[in-house]
Protein backbone atom coordinates (compact mmCIF):
# COMPACT_ATOMS: atom_id res chain seq x y z
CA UNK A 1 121.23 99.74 51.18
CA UNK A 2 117.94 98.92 52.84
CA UNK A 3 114.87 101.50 52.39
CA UNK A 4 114.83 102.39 56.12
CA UNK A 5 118.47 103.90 55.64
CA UNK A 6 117.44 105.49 52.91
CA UNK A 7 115.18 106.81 54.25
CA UNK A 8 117.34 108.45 57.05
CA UNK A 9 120.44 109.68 54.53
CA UNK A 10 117.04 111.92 52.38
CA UNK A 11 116.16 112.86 56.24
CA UNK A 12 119.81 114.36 56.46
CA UNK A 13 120.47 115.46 53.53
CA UNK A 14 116.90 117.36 53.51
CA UNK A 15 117.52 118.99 56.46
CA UNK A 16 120.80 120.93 55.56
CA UNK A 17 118.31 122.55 52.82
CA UNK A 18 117.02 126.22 52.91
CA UNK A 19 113.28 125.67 51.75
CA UNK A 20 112.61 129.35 53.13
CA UNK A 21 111.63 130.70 49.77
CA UNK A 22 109.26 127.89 49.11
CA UNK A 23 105.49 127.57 50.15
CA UNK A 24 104.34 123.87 49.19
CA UNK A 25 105.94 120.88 46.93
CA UNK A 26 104.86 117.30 47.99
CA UNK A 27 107.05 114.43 46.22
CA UNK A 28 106.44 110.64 46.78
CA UNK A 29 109.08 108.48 46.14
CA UNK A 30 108.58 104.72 45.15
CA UNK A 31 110.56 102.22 45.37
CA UNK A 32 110.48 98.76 44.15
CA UNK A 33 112.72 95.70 43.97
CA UNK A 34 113.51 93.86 47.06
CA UNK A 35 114.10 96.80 49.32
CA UNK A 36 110.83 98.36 48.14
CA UNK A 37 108.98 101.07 49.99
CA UNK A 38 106.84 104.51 49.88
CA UNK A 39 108.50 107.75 51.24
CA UNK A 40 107.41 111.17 50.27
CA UNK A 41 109.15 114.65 50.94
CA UNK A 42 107.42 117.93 51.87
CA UNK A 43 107.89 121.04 52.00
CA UNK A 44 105.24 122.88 53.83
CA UNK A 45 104.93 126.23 55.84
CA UNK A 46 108.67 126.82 55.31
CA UNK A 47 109.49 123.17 56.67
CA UNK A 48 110.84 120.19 55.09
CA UNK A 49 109.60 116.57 56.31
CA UNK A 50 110.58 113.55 54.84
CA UNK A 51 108.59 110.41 55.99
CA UNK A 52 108.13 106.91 55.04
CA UNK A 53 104.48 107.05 53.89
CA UNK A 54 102.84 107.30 50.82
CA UNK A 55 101.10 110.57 50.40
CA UNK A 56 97.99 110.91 48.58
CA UNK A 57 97.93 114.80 47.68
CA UNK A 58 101.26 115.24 46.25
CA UNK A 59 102.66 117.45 43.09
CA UNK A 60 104.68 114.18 41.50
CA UNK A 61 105.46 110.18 42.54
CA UNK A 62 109.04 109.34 41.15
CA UNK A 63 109.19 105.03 40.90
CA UNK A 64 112.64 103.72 40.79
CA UNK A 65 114.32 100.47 42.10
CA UNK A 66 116.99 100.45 44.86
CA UNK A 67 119.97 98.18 44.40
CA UNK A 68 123.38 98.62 45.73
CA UNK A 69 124.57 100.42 42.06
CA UNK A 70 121.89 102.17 42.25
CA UNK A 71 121.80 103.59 45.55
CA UNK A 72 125.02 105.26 44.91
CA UNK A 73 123.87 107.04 41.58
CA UNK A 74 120.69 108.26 43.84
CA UNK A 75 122.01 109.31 46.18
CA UNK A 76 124.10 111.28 44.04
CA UNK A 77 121.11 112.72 42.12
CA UNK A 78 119.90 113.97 45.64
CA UNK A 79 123.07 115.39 46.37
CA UNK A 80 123.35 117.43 43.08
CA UNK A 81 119.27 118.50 43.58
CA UNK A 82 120.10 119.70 46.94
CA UNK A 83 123.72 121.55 46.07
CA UNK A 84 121.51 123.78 43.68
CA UNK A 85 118.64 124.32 46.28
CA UNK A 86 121.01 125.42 48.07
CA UNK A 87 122.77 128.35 46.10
């Protein structure tokens, strides 16, 4: 998987999330290897964003590599995070 589709499948998965009961959470994701690249999510005034920049005022930076195993097992962490935001 390259980082740029990664970054869209968080940008769809994010968006099918209900953030209404949250005010503010900033997370920057790292990623290194040869597909390596910044991306944060935010969720801000009731919105989420997710973006592939680095962003310097965030609650938590997560680092993890991105391989083709991998990108299966994070996507499926993502899944999971965003079946319980969802209940």
């Amino acid at each position: 998987m390259k980082f740029d589709e990664l970054v869209t499948k968080v940008r769809g998965l994010a968006s099918k999330v209900d953030v209404s009961n949250q005010d503010f959470l900033a997370v920057q994701i790292n990623i290194t290897g040869k597909e390596s690249g910044v991306f944060y999510v935010e969720v801000k005034d009731h919105k989420i964003s997710v973006e592939p920049y680095d962003y310097h005022d965030r609650n938590c930076a997560i680092t993890m590599s991105l391989t083709q195993q991998e990108s299966s097992k994070w996507k499926a962490i993502w899944v999971r995070h965003l079946n319980f935001q969802r209940s």
